[in-house]
N, C-alpha and C. Protein backbone atom coordinates (compact mmCIF):
# COMPACT_ATOMS: atom_id res chain seq x y z
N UNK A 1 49.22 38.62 -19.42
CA UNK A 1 47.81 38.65 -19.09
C UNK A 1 47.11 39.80 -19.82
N UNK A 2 47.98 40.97 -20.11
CA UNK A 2 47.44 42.19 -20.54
C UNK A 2 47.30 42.32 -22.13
N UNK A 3 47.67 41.19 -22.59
CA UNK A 3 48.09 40.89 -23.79
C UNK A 3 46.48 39.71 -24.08
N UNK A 4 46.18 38.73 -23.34
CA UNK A 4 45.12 38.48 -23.52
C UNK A 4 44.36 38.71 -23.57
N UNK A 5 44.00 39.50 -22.81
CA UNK A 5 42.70 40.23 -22.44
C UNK A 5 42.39 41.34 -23.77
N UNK A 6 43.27 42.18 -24.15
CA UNK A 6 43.39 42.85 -25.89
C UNK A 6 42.66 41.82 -26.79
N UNK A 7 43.86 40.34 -26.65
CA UNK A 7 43.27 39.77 -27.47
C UNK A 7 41.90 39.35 -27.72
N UNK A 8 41.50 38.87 -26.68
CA UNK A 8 40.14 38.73 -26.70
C UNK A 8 39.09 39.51 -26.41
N UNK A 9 39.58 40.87 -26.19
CA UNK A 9 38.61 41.99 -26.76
C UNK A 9 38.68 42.02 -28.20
N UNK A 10 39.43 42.13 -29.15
CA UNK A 10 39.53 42.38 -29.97
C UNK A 10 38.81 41.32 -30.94
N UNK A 11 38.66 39.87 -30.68
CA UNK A 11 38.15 39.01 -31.52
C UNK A 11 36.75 38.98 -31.21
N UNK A 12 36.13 39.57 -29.80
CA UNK A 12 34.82 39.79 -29.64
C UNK A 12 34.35 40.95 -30.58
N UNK A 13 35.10 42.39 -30.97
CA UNK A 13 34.71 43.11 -31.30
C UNK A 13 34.68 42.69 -32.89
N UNK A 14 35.59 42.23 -33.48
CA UNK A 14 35.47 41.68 -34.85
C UNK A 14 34.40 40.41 -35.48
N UNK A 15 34.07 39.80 -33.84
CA UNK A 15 32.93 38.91 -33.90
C UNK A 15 31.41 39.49 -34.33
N UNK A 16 31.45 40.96 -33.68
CA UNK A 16 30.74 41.75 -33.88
C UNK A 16 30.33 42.17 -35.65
N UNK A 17 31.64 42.47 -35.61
CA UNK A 17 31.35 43.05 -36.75
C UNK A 17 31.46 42.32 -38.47
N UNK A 18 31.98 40.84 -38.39
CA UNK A 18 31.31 39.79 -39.36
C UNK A 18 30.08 39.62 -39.13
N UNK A 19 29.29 39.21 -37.98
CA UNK A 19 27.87 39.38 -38.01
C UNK A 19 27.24 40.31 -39.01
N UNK A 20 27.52 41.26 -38.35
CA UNK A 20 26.69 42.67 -38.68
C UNK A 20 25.87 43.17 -37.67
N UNK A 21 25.06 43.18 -38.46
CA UNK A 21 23.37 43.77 -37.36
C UNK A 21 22.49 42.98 -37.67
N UNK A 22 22.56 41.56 -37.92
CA UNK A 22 21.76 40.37 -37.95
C UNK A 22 21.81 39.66 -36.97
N UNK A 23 20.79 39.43 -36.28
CA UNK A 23 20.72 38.94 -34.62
C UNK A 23 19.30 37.78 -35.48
N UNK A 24 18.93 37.01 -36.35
CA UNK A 24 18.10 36.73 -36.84
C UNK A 24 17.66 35.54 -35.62
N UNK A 25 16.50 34.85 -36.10
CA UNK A 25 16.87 33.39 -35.77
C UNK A 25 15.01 32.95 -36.67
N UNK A 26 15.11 31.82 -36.49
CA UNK A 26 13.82 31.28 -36.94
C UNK A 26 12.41 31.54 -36.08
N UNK A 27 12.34 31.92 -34.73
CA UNK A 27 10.99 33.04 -34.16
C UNK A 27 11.12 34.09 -34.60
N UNK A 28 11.95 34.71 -35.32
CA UNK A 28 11.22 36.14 -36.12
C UNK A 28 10.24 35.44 -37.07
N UNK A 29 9.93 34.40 -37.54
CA UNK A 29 9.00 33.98 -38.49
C UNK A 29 7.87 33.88 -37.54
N UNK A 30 6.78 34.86 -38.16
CA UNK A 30 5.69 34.66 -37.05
C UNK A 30 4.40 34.27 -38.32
N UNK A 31 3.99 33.50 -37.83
CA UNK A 31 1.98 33.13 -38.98
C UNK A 31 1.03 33.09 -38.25
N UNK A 32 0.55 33.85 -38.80
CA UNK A 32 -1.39 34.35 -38.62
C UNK A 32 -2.05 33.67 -39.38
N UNK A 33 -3.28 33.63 -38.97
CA UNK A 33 -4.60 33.15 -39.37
C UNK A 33 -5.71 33.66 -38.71
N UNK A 34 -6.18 34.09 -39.80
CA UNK A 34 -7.75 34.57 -39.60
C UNK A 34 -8.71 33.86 -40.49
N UNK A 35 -9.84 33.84 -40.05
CA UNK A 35 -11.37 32.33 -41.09
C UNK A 35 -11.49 33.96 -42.02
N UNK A 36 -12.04 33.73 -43.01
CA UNK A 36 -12.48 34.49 -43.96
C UNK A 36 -13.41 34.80 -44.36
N UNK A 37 -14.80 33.67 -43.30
CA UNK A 37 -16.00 33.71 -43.24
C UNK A 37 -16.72 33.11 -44.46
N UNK A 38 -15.82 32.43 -44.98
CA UNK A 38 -15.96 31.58 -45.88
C UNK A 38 -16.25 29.91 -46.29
N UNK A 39 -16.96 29.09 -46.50
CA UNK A 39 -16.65 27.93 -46.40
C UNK A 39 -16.14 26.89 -47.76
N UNK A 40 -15.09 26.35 -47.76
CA UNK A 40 -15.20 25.28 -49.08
C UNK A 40 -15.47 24.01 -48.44
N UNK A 41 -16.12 23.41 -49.91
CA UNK A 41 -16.87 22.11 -49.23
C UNK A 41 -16.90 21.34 -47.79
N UNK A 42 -17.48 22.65 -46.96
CA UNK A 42 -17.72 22.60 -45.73
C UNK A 42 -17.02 22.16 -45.00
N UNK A 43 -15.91 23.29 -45.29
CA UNK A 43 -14.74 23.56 -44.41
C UNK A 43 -14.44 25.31 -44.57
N UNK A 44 -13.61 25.36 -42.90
CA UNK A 44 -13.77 26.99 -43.20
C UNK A 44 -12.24 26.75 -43.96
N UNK A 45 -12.91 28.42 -44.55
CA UNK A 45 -11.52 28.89 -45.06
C UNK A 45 -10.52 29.83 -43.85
N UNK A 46 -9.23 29.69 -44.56
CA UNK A 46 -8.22 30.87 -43.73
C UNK A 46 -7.67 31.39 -44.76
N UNK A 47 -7.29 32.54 -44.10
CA UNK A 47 -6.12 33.35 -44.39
C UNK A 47 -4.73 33.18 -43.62
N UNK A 48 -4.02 33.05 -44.37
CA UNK A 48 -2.54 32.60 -43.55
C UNK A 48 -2.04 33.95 -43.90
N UNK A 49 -0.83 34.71 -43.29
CA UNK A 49 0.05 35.55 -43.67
C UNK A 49 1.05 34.88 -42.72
N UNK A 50 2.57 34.58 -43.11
CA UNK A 50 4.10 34.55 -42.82
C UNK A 50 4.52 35.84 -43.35
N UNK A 51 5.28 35.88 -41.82
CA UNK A 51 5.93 37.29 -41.77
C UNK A 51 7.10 36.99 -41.43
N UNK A 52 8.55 37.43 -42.24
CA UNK A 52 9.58 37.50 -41.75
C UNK A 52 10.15 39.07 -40.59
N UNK A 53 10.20 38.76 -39.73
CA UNK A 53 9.97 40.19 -38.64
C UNK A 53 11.59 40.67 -37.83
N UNK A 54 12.33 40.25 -39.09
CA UNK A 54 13.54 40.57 -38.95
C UNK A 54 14.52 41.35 -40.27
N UNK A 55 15.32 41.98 -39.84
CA UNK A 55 15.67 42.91 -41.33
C UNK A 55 16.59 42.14 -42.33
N UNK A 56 17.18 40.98 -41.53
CA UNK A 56 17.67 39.92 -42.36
C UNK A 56 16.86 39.12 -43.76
N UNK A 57 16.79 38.67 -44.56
CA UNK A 57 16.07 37.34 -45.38
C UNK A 57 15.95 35.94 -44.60
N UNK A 58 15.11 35.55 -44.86
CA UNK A 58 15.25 34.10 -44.43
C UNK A 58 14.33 33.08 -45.59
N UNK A 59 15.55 32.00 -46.14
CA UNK A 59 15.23 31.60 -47.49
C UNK A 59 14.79 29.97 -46.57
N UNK A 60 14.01 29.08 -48.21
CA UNK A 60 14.37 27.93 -47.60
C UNK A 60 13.69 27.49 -46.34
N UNK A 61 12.78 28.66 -46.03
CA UNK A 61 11.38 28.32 -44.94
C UNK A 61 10.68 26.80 -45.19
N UNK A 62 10.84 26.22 -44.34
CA UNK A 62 9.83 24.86 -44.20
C UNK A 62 9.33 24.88 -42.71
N UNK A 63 7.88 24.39 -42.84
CA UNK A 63 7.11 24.67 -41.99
C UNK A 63 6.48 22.68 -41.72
N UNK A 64 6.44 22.67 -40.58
CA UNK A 64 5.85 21.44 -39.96
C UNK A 64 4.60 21.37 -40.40
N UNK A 65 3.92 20.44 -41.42
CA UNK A 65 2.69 20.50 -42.05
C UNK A 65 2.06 19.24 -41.50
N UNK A 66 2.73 18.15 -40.15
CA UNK A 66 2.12 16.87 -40.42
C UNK A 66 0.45 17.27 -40.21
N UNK A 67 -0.11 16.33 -40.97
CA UNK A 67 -1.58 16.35 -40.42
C UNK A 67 -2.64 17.75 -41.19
N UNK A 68 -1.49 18.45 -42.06
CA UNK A 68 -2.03 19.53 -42.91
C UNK A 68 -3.23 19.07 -44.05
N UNK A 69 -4.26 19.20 -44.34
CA UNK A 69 -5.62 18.55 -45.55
C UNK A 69 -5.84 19.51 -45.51
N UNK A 70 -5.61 20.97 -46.70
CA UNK A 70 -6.12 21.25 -47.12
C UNK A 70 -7.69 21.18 -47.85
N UNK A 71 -8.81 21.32 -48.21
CA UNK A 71 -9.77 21.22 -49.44
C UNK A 71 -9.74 22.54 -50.19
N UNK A 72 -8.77 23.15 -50.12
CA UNK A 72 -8.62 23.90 -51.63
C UNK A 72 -7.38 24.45 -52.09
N UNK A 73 -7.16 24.11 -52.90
CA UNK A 73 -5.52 23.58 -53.61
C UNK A 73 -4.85 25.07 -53.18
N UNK A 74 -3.72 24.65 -52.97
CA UNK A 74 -2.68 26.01 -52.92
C UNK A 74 -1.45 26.05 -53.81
N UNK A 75 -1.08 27.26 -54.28
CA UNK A 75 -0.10 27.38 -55.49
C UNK A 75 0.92 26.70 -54.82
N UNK A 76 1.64 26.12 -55.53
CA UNK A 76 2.63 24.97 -55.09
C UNK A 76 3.85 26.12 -54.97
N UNK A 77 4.03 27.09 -55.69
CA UNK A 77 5.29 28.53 -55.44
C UNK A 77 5.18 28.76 -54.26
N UNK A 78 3.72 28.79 -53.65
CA UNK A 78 3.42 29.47 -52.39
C UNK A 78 3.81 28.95 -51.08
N UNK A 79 3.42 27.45 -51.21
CA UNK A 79 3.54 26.39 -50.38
C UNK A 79 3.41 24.92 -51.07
N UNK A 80 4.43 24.65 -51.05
CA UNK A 80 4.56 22.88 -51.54
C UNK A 80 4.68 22.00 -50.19
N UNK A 81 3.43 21.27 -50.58
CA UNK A 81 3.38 20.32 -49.57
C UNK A 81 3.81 18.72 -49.93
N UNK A 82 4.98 18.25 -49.09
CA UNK A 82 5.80 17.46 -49.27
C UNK A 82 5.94 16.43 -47.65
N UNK A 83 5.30 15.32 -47.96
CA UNK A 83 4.93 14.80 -46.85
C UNK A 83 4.57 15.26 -45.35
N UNK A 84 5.63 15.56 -44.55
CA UNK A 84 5.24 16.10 -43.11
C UNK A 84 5.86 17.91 -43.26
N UNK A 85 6.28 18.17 -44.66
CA UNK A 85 6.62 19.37 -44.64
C UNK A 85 6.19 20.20 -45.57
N UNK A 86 6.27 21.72 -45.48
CA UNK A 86 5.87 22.54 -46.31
C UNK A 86 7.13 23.38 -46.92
N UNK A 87 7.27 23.97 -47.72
CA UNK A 87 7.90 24.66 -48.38
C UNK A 87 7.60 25.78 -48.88
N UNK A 88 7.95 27.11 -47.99
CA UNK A 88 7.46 28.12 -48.28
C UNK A 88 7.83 29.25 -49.24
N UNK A 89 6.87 30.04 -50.64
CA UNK A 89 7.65 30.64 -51.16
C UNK A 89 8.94 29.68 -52.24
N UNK A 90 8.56 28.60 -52.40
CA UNK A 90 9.13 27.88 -53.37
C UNK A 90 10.98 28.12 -52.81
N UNK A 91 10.92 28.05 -52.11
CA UNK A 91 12.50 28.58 -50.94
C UNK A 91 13.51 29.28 -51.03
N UNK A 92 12.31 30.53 -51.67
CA UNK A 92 12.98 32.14 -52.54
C UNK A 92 12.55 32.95 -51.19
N UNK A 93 14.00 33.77 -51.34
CA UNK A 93 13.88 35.03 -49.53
C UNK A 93 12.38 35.06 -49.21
N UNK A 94 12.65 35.51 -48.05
CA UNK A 94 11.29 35.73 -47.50
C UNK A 94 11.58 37.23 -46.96
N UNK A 95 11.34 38.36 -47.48
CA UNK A 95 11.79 40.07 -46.84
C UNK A 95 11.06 40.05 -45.48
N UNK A 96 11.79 40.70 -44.67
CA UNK A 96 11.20 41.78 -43.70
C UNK A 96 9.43 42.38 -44.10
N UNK A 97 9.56 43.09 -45.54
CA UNK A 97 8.94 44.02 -46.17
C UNK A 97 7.34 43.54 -47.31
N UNK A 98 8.21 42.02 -47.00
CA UNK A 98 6.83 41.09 -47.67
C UNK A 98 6.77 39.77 -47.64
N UNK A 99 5.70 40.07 -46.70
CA UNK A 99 4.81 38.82 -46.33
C UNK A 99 3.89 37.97 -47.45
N UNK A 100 4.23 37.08 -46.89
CA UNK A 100 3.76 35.36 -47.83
C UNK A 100 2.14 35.32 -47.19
N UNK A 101 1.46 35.33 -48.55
CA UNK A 101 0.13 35.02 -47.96
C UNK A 101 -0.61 34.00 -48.48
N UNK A 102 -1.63 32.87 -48.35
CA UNK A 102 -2.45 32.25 -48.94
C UNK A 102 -3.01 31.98 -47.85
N UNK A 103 -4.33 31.19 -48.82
CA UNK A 103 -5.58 30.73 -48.15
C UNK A 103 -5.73 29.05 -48.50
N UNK A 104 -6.37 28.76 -46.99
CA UNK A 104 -6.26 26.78 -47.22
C UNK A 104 -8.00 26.74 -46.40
N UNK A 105 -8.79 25.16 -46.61
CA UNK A 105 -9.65 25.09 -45.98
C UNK A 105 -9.42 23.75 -45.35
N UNK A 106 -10.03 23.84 -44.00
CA UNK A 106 -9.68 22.80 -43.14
C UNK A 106 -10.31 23.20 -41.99
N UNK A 107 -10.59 22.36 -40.96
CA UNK A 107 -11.44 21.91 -40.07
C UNK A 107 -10.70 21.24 -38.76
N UNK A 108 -10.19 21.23 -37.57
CA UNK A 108 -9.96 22.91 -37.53
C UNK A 108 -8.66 23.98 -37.70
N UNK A 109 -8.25 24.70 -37.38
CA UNK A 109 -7.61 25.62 -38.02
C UNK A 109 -6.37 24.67 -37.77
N UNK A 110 -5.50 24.82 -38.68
CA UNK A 110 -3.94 24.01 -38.69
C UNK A 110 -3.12 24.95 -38.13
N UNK A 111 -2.41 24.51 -37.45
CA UNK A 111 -1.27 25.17 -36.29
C UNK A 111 0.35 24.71 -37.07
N UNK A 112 0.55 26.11 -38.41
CA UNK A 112 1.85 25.65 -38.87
C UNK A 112 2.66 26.14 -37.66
N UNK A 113 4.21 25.16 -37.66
CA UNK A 113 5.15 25.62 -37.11
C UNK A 113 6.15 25.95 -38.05
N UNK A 114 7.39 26.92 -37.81
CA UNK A 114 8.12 27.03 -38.99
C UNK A 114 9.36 25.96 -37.64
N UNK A 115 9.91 25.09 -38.98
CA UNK A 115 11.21 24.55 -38.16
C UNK A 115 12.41 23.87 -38.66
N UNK A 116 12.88 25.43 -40.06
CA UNK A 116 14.09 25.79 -40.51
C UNK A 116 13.99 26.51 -41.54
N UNK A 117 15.08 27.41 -41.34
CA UNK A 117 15.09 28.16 -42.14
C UNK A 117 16.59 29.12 -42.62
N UNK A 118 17.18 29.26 -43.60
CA UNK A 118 19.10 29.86 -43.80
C UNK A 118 18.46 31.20 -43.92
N UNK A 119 18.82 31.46 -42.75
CA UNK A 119 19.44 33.29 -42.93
C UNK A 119 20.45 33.83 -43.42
N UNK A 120 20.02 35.19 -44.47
CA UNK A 120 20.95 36.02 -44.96
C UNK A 120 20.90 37.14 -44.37
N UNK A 121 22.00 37.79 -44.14
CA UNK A 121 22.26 39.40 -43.83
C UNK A 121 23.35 39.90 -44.60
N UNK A 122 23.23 40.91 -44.88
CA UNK A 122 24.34 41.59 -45.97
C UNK A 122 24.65 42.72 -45.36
């Protein structure tokens, strides 16, 4: 019994430590929007910022776009829009340290969700 109990301390503590200190998951991805006080062809504009809010990377961001109409084009690196999905960052890391930003116009404000994304920790 005393022999198990080692053991399975010991594979918890090594569980530990393949992790690392990456506790990530896909709600550290948080997006804002603010109007810009702007209108294109009478639609407001936004400002989007995605923030990765974890010290991990997280590559390969796609975001739930159904129902997304833009009226003013967005860099396709930035966000490629691909039927009911988006593709954020062309699905190159997303840092802790820098946030993904663009601007879309639409009526009314679009409610991205992010819903996947491969985490790295090193």
């Amino acid at each position: 019994m005393a022999i198990s109990v080692k053991l399975l301390a010991a594979l918890l503590v090594l569980s530990f430590i393949s992790t690392g200190n990456c506790q990530c998951v896909l709600n550290n991805i948080t997006i804002s929007q603010k109007m810009t006080g702007f209108q294109i062809h009478g639609m407001t504009e936004w400002d989007v910022t995605i923030t990765n809010n974890c010290i991990c990377s997280q590559s390969d961001l796609k975001l739930d776009c159904k129902g997304f109409a833009t009226t003013l084009s967005i860099d396709p690196s930035i966000l490629s829009i691909s039927d009911n999905e988006c593709l954020v960052n062309n699905g190159q890391p997303i840092f802790n340290s820098k946030p993904i930003t663009f601007k879309y116009a639409q009526n009314p404000k679009f409610n991205f969700k992010p819903i996947s994304s491969q985490i790295s920790c090193s």
